[in-house]
PDB file of N, CA and C in Angstrom:
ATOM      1  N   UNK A   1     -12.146  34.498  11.242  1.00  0.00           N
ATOM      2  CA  UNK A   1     -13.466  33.967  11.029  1.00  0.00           C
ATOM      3  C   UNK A   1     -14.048  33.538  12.380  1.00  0.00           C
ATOM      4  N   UNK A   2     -15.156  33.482  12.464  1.00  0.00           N
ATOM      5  CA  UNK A   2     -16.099  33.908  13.864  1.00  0.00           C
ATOM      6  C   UNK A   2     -16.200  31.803  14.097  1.00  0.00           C
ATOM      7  N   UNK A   3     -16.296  31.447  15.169  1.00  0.00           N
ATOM      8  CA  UNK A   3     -16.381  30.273  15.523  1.00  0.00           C
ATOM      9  C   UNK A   3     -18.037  30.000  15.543  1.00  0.00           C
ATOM     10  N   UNK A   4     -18.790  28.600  15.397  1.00  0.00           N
ATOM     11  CA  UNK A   4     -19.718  28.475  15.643  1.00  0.00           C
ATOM     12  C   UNK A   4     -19.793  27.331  16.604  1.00  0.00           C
ATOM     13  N   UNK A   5     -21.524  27.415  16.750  1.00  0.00           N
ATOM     14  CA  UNK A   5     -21.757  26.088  18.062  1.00  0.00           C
ATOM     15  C   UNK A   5     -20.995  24.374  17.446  1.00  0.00           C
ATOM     16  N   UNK A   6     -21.049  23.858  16.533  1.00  0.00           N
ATOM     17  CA  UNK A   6     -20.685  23.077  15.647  1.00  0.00           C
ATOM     18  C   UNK A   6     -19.242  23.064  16.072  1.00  0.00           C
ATOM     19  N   UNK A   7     -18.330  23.819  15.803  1.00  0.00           N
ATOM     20  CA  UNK A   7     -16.679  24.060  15.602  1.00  0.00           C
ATOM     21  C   UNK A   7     -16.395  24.266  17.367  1.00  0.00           C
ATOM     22  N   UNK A   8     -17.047  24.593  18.054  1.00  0.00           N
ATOM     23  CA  UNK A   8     -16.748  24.011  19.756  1.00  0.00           C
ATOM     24  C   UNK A   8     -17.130  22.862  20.043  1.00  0.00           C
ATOM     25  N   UNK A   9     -18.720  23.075  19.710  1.00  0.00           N
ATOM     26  CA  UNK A   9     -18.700  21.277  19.623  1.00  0.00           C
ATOM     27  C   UNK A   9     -17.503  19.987  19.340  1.00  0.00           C
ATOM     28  N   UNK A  10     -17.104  19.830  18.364  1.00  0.00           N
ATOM     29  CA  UNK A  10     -16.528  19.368  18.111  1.00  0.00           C
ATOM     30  C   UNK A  10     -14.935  19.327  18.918  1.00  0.00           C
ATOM     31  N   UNK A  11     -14.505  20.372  19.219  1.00  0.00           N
ATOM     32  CA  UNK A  11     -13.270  20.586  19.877  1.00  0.00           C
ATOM     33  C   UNK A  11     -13.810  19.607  21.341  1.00  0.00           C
ATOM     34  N   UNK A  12     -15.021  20.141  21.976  1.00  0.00           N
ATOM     35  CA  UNK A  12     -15.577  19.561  22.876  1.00  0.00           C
ATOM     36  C   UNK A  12     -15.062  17.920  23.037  1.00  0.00           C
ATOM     37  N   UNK A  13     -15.593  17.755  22.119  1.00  0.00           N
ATOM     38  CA  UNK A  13     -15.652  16.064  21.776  1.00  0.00           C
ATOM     39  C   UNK A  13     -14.662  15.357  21.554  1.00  0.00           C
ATOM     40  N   UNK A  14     -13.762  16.186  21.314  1.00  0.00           N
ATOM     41  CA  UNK A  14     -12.051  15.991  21.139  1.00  0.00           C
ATOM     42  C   UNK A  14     -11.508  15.783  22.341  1.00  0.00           C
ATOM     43  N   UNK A  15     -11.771  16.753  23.003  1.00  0.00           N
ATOM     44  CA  UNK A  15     -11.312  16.783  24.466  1.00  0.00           C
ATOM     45  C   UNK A  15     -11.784  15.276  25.211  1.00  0.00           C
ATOM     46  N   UNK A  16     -12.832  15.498  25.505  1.00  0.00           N
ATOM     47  CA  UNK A  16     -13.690  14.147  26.140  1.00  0.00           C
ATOM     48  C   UNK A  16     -12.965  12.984  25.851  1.00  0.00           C
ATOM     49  N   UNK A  17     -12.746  12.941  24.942  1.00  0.00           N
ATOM     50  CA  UNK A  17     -12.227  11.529  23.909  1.00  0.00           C
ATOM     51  C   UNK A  17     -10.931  11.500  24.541  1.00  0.00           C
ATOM     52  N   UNK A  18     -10.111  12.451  24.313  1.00  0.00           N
ATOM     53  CA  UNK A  18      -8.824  12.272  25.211  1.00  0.00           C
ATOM     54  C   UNK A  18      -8.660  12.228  26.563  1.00  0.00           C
ATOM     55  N   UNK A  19      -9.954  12.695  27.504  1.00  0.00           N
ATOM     56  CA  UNK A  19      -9.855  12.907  28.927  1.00  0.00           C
ATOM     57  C   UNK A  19     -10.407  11.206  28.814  1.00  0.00           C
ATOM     58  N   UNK A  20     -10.777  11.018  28.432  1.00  0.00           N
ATOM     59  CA  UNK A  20     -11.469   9.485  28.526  1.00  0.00           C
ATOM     60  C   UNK A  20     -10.288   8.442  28.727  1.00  0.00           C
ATOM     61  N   UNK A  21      -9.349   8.895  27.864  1.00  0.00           N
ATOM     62  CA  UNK A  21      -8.389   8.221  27.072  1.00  0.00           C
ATOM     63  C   UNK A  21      -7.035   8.790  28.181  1.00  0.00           C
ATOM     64  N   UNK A  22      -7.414   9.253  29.063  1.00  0.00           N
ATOM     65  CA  UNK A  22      -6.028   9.770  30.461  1.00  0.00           C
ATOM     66  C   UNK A  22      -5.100  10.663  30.088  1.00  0.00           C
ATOM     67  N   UNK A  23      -5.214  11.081  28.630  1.00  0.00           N
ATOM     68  CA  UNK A  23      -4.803  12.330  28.645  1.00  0.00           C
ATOM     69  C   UNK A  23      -4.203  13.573  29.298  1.00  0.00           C
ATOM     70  N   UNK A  24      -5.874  13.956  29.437  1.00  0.00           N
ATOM     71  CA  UNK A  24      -6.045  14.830  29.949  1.00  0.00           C
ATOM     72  C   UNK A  24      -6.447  14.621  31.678  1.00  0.00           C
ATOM     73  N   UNK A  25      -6.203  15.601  32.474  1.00  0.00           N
ATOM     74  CA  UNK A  25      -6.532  15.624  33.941  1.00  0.00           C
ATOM     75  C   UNK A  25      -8.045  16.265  34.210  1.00  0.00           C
ATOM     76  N   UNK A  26      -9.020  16.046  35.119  1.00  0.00           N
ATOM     77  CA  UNK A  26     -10.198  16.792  35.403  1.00  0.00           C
ATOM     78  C   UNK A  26      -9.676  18.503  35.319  1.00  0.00           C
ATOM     79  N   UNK A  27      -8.655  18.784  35.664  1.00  0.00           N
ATOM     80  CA  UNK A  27      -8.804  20.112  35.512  1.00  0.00           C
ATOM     81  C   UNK A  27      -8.336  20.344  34.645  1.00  0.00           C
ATOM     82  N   UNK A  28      -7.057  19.903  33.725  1.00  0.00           N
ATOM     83  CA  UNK A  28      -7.145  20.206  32.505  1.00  0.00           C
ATOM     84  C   UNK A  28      -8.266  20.397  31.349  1.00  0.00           C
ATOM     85  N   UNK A  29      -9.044  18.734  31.683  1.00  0.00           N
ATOM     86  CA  UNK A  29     -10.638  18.892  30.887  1.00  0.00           C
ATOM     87  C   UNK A  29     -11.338  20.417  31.215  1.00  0.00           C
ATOM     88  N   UNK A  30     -11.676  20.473  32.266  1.00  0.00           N
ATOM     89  CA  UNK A  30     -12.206  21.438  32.319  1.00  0.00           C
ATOM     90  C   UNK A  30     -12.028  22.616  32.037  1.00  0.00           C
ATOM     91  N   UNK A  31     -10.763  22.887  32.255  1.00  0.00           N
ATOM     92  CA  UNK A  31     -10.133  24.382  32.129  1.00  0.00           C
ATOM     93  C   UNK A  31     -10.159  24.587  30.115  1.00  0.00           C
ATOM     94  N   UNK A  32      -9.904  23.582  29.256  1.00  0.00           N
ATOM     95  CA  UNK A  32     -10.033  23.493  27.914  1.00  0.00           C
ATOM     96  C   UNK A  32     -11.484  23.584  27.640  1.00  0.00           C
ATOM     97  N   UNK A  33     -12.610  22.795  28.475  1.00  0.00           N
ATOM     98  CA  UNK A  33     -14.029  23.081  27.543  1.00  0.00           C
ATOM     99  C   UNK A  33     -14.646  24.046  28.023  1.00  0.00           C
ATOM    100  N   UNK A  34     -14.242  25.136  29.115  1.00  0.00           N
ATOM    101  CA  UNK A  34     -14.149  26.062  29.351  1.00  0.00           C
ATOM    102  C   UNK A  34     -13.868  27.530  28.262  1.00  0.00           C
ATOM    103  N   UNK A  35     -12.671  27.139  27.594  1.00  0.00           N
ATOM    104  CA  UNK A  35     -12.253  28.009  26.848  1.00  0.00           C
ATOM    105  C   UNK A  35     -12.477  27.699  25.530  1.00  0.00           C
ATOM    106  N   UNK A  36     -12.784  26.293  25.374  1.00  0.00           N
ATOM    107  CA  UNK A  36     -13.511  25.839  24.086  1.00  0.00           C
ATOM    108  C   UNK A  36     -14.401  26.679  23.899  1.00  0.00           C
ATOM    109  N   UNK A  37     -15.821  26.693  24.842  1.00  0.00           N
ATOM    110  CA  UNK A  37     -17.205  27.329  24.613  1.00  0.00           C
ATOM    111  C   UNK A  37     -16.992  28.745  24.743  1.00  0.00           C
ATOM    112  N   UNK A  38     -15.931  29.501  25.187  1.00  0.00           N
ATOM    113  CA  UNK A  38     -16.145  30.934  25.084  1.00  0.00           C
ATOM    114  C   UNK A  38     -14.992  31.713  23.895  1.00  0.00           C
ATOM    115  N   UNK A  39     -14.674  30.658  23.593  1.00  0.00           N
ATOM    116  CA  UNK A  39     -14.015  31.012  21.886  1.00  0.00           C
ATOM    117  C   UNK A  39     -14.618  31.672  21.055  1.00  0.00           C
ATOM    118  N   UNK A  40     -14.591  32.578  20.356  1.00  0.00           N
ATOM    119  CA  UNK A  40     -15.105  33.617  19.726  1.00  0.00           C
ATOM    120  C   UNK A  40     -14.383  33.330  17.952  1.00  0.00           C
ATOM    121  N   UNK A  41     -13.417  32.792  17.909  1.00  0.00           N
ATOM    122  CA  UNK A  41     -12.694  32.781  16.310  1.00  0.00           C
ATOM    123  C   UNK A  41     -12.781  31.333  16.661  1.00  0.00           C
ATOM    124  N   UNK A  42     -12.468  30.836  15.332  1.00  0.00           N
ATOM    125  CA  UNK A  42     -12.112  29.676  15.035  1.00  0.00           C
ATOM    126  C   UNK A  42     -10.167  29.157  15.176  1.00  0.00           C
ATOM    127  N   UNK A  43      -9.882  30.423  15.206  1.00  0.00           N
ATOM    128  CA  UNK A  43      -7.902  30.421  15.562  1.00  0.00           C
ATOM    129  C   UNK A  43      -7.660  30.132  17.305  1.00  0.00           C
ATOM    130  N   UNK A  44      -8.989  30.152  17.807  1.00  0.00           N
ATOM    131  CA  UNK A  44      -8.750  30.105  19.101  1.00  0.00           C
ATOM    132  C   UNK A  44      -8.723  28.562  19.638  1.00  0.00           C
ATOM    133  N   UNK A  45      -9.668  27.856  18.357  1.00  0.00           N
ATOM    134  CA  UNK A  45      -9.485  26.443  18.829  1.00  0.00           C
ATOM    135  C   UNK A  45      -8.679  25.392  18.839  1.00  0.00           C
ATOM    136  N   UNK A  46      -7.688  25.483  17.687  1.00  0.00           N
ATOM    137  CA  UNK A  46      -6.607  24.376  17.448  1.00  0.00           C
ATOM    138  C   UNK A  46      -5.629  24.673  18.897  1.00  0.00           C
ATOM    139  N   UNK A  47      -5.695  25.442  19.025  1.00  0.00           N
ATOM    140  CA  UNK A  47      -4.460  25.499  20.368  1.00  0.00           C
ATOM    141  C   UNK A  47      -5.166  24.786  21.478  1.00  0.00           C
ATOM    142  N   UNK A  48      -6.287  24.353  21.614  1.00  0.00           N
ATOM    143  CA  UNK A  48      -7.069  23.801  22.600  1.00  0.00           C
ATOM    144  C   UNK A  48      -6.472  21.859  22.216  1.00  0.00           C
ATOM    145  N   UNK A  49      -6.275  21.528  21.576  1.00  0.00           N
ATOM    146  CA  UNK A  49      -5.797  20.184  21.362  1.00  0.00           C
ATOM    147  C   UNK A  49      -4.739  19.896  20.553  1.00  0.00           C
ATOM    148  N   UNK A  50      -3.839  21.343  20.651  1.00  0.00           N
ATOM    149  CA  UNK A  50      -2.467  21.527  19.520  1.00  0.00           C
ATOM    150  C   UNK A  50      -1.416  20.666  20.492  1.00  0.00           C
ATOM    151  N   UNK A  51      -1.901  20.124  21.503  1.00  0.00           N
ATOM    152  CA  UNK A  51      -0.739  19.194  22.168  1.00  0.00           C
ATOM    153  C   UNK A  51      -0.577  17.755  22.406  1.00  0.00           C
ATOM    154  N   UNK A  52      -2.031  17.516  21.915  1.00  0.00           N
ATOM    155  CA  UNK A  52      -2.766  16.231  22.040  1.00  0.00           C
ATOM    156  C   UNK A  52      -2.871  15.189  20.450  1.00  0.00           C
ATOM    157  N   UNK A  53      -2.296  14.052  21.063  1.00  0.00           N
ATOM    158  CA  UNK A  53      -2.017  13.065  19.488  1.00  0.00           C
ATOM    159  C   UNK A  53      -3.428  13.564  18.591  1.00  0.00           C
ATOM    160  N   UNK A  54      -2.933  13.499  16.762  1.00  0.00           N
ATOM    161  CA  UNK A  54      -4.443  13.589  15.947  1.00  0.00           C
ATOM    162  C   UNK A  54      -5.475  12.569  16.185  1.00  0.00           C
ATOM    163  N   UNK A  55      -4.605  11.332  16.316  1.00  0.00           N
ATOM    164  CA  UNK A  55      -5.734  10.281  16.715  1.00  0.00           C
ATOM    165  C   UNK A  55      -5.476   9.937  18.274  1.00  0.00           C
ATOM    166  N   UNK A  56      -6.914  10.561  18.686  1.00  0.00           N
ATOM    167  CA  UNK A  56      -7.293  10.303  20.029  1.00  0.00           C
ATOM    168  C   UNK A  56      -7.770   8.902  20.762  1.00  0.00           C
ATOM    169  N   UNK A  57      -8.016   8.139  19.664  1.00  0.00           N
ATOM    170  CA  UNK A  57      -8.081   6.483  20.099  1.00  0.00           C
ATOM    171  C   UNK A  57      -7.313   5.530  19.080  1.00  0.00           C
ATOM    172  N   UNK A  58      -6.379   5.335  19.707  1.00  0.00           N
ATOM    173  CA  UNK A  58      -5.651   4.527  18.812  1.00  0.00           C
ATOM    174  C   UNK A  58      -5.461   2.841  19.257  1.00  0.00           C
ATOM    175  N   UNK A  59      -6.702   2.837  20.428  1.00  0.00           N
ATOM    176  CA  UNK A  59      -6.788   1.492  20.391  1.00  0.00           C
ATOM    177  C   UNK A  59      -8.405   0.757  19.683  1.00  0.00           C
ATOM    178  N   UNK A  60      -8.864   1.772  19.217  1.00  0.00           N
ATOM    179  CA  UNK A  60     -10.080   1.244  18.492  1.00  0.00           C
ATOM    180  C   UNK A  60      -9.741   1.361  17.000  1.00  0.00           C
ATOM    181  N   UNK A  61      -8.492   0.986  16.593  1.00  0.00           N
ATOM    182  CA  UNK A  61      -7.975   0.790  15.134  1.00  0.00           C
ATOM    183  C   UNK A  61      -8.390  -0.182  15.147  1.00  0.00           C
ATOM    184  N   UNK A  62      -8.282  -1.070  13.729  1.00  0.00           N
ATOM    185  CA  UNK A  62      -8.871  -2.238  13.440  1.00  0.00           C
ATOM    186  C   UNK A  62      -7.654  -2.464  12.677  1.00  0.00           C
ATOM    187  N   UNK A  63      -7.384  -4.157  12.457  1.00  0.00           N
ATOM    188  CA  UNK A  63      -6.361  -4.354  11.738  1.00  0.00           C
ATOM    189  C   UNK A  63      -7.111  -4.205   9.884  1.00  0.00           C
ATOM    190  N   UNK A  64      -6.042  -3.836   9.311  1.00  0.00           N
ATOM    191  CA  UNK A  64      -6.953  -3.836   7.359  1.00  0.00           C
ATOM    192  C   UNK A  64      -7.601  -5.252   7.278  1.00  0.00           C
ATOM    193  N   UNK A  65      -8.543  -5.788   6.410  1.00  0.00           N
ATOM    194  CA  UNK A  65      -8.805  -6.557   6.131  1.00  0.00           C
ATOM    195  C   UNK A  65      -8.016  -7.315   5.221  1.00  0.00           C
ATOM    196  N   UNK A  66      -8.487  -8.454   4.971  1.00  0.00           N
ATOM    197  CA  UNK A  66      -7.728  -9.763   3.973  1.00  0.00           C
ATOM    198  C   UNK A  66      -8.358  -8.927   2.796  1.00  0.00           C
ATOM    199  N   UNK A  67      -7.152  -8.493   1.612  1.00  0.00           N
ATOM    200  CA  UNK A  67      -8.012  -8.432   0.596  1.00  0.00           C
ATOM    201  C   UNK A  67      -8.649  -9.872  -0.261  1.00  0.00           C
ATOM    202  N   UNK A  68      -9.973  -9.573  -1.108  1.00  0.00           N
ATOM    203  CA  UNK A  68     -10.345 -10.937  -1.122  1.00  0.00           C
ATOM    204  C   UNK A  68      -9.838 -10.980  -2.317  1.00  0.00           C
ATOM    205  N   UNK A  69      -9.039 -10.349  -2.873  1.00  0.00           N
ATOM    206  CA  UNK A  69      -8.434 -10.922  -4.661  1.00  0.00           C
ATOM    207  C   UNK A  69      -7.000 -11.446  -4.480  1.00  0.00           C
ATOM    208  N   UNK A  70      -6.777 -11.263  -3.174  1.00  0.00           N
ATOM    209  CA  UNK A  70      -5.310 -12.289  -3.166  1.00  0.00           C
ATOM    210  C   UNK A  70      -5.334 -13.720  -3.754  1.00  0.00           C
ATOM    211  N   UNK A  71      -4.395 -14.058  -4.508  1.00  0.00           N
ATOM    212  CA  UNK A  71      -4.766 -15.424  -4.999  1.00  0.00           C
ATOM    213  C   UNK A  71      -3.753 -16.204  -3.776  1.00  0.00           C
ATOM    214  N   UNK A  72      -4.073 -17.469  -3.486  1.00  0.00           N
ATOM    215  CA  UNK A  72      -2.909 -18.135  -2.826  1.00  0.00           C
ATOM    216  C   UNK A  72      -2.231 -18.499  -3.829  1.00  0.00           C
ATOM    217  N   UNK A  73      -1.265 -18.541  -3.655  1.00  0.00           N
ATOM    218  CA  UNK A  73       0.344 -19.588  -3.994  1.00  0.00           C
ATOM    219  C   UNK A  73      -0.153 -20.877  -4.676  1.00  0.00           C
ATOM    220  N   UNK A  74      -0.762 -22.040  -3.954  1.00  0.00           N
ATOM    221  CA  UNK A  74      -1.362 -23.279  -3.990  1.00  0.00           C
ATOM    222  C   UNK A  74      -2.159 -23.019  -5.327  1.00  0.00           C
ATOM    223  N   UNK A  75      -2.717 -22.391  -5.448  1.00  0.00           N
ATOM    224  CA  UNK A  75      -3.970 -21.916  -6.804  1.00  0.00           C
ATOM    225  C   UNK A  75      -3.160 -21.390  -7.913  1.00  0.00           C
ATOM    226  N   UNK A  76      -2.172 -21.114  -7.719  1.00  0.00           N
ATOM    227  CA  UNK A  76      -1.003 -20.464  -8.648  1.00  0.00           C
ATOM    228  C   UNK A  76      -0.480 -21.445  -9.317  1.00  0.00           C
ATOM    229  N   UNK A  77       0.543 -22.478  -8.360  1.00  0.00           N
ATOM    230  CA  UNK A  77       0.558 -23.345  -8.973  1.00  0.00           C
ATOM    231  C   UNK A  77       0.098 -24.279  -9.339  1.00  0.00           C
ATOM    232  N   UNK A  78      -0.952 -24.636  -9.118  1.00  0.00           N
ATOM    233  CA  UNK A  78      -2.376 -25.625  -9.405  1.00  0.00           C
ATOM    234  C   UNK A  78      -2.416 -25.387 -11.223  1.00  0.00           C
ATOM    235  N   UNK A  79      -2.855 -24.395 -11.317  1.00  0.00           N
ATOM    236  CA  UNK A  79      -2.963 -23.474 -12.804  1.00  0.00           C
ATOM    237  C   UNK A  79      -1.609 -23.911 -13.609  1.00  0.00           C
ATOM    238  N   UNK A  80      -0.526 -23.283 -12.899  1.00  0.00           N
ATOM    239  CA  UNK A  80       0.376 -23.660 -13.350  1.00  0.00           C
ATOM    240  C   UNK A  80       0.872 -25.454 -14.407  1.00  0.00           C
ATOM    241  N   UNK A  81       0.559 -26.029 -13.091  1.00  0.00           N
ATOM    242  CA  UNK A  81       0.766 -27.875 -13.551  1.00  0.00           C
ATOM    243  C   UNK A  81      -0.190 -28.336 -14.422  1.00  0.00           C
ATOM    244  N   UNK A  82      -1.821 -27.910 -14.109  1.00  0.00           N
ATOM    245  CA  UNK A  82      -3.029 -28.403 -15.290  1.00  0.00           C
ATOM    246  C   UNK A  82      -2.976 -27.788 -16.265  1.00  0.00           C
ATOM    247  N   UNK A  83      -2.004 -26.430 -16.448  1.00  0.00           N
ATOM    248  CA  UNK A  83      -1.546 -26.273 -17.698  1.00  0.00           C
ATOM    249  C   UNK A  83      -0.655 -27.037 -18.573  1.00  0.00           C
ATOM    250  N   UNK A  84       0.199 -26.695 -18.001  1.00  0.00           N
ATOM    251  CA  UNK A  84       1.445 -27.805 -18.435  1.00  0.00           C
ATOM    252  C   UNK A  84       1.044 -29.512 -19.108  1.00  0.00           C
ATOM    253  N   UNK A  85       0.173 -30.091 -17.825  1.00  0.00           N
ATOM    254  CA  UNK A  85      -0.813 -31.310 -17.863  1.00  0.00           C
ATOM    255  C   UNK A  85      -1.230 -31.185 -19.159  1.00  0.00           C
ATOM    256  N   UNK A  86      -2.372 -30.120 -19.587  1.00  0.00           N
ATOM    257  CA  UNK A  86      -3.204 -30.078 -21.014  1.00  0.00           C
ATOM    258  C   UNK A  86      -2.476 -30.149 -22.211  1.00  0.00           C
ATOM    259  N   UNK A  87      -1.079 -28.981 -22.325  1.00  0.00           N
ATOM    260  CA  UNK A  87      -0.565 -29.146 -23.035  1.00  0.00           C
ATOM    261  C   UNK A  87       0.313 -30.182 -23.678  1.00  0.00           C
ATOM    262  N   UNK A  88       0.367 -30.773 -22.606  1.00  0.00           N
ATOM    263  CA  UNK A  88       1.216 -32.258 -22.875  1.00  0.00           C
ATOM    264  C   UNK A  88       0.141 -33.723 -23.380  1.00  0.00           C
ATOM    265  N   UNK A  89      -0.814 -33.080 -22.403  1.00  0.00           N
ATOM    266  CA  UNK A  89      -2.263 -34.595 -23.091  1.00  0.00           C
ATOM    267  C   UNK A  89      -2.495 -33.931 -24.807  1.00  0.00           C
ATOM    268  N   UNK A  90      -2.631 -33.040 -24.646  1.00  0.00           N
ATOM    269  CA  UNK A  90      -3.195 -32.508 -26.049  1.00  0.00           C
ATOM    270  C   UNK A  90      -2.100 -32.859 -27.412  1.00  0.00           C
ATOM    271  N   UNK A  91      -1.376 -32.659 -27.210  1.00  0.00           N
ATOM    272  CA  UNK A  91      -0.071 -32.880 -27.596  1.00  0.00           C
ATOM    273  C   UNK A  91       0.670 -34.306 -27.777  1.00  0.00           C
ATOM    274  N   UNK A  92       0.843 -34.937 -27.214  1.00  0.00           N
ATOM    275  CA  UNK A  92       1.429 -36.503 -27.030  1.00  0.00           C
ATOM    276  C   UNK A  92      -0.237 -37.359 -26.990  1.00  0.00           C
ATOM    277  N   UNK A  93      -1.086 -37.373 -26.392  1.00  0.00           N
ATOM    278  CA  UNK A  93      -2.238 -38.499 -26.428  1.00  0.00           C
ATOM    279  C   UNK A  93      -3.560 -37.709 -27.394  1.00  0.00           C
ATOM    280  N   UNK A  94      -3.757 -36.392 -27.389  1.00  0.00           N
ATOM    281  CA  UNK A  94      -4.360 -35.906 -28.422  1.00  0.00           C
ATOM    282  C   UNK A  94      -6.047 -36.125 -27.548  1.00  0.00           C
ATOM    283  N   UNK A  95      -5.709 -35.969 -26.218  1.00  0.00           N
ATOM    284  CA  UNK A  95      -6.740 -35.959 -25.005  1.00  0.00           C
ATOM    285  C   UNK A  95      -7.266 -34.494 -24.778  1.00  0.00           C
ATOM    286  N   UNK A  96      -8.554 -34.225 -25.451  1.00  0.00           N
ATOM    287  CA  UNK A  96      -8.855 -32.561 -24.835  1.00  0.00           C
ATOM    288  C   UNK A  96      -9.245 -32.513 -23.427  1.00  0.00           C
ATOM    289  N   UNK A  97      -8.356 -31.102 -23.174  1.00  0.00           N
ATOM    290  CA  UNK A  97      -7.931 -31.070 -21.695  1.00  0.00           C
ATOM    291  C   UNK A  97      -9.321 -30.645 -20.956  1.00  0.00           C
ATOM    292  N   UNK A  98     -10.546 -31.563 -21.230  1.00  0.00           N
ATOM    293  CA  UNK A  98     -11.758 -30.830 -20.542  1.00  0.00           C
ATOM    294  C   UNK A  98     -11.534 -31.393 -19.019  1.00  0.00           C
ATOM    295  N   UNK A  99     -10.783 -32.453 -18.370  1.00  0.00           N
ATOM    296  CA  UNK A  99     -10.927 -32.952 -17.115  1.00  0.00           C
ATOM    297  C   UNK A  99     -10.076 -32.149 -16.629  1.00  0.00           C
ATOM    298  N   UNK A 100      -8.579 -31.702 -16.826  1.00  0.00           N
ATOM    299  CA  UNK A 100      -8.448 -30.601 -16.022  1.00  0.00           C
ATOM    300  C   UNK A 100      -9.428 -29.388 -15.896  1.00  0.00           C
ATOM    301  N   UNK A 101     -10.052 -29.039 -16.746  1.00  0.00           N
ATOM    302  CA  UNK A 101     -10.510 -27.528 -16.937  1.00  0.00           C
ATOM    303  C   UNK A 101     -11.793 -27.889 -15.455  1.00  0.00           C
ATOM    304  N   UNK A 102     -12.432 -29.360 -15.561  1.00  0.00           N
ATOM    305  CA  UNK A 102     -13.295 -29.894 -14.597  1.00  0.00           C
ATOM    306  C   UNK A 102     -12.740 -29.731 -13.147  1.00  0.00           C
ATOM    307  N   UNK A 103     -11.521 -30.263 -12.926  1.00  0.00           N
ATOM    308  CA  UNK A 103     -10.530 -29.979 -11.625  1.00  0.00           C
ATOM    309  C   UNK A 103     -10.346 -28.678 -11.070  1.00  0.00           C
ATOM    310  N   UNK A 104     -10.134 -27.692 -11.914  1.00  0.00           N
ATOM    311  CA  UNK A 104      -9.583 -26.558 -12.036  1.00  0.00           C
ATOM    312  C   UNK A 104     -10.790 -25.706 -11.441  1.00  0.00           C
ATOM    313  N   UNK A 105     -12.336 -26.193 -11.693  1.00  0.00           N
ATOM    314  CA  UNK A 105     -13.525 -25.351 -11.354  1.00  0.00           C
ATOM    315  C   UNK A 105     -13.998 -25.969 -10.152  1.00  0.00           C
ATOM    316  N   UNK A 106     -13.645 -27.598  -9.898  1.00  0.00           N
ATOM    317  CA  UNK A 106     -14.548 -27.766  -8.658  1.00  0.00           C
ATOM    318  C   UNK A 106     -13.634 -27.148  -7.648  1.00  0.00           C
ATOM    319  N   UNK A 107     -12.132 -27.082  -7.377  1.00  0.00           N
ATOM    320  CA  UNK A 107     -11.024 -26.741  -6.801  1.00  0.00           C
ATOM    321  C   UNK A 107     -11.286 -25.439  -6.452  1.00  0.00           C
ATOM    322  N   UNK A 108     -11.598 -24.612  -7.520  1.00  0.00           N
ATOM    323  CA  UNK A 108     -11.614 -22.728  -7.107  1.00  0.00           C
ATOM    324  C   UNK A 108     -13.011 -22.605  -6.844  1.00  0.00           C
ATOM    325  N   UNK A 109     -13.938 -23.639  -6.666  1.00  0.00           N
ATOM    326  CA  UNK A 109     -15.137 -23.029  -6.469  1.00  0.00           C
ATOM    327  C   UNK A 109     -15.088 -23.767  -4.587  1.00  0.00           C
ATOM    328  N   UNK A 110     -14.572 -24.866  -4.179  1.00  0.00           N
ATOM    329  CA  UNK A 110     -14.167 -25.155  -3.135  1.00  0.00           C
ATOM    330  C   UNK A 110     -13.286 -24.570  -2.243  1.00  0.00           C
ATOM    331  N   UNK A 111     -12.545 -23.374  -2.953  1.00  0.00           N
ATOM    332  CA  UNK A 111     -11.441 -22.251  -2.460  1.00  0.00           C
ATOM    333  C   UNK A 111     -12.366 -21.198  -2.237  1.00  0.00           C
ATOM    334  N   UNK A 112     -13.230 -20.485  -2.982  1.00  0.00           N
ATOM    335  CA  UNK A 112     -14.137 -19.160  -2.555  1.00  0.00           C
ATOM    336  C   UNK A 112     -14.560 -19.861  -1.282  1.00  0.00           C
ATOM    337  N   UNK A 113     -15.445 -21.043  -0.805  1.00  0.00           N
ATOM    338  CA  UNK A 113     -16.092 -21.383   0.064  1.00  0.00           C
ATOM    339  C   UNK A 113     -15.084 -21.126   1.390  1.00  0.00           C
ATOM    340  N   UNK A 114     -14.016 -22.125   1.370  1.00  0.00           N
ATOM    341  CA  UNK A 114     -13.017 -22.300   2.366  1.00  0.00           C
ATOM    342  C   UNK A 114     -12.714 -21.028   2.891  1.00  0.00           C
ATOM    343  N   UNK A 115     -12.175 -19.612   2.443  1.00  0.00           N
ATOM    344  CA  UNK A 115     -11.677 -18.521   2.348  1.00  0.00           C
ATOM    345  C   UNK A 115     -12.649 -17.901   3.381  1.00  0.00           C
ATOM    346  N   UNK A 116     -14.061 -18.002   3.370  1.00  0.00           N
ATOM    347  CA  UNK A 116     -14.914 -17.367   4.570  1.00  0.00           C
ATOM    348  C   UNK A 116     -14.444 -18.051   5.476  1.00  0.00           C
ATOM    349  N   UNK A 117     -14.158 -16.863   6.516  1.00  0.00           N
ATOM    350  CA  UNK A 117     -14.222 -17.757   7.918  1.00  0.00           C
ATOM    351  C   UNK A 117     -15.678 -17.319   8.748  1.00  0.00           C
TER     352      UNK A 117
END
């Protein structure tokens, strides 16, 4: 299959990125976007950067983000004890557990806030 301006392009840009990146030598660069642009197939181009890492910047990774549905630990067991708490007021004093359920919302609505940095 016949190569187009697009599919050198790109090899182009590959190159650069790695000559940028010390890779490659000025005459190596050159001697590759050289033979980049007078490529005629598209089989002619992978051998032009078949020696060179896939990722050409591997210091502009980013670390993953915090996912934001992690629950903490602290909120785990929070839930945990004002459960326990309700079932025992409800149960022995016959107290409906609306003041935990009150704790429980100003607490996780004071946790979404905190969590932005």
């Amino acid at each position: 299959m016949r190569a187009g301006d697009e599919d050198r392009q790109r090899v182009v840009e590959q190159l650069g990125t790695h000559f940028a990146a010390g890779r490659l030598t000025i005459d190596e660069f050159d001697d590759r976007v050289v033979r980049a642009q007078a490529a005629v197939h598209l089989d002619e181009l992978p051998a032009l950067t078949a020696d060179l890492p896939g990722d050409p910047s591997p210091q502009q990774r980013t670390r993953p983000e915090r996912s934001a549905t992690r629950i903490p630990p602290v909120l785990v067991l929070l839930v945990v004890l004002l459960l326990a708490w309700s079932v025992a007021a409800t149960v022995i004093y016959r107290v409906p557990p609306l003041f935990g359920l009150f704790l429980l919302f100003v607490f996780i609505r004071h946790m979404r806030w905190s969590w932005r940095w």
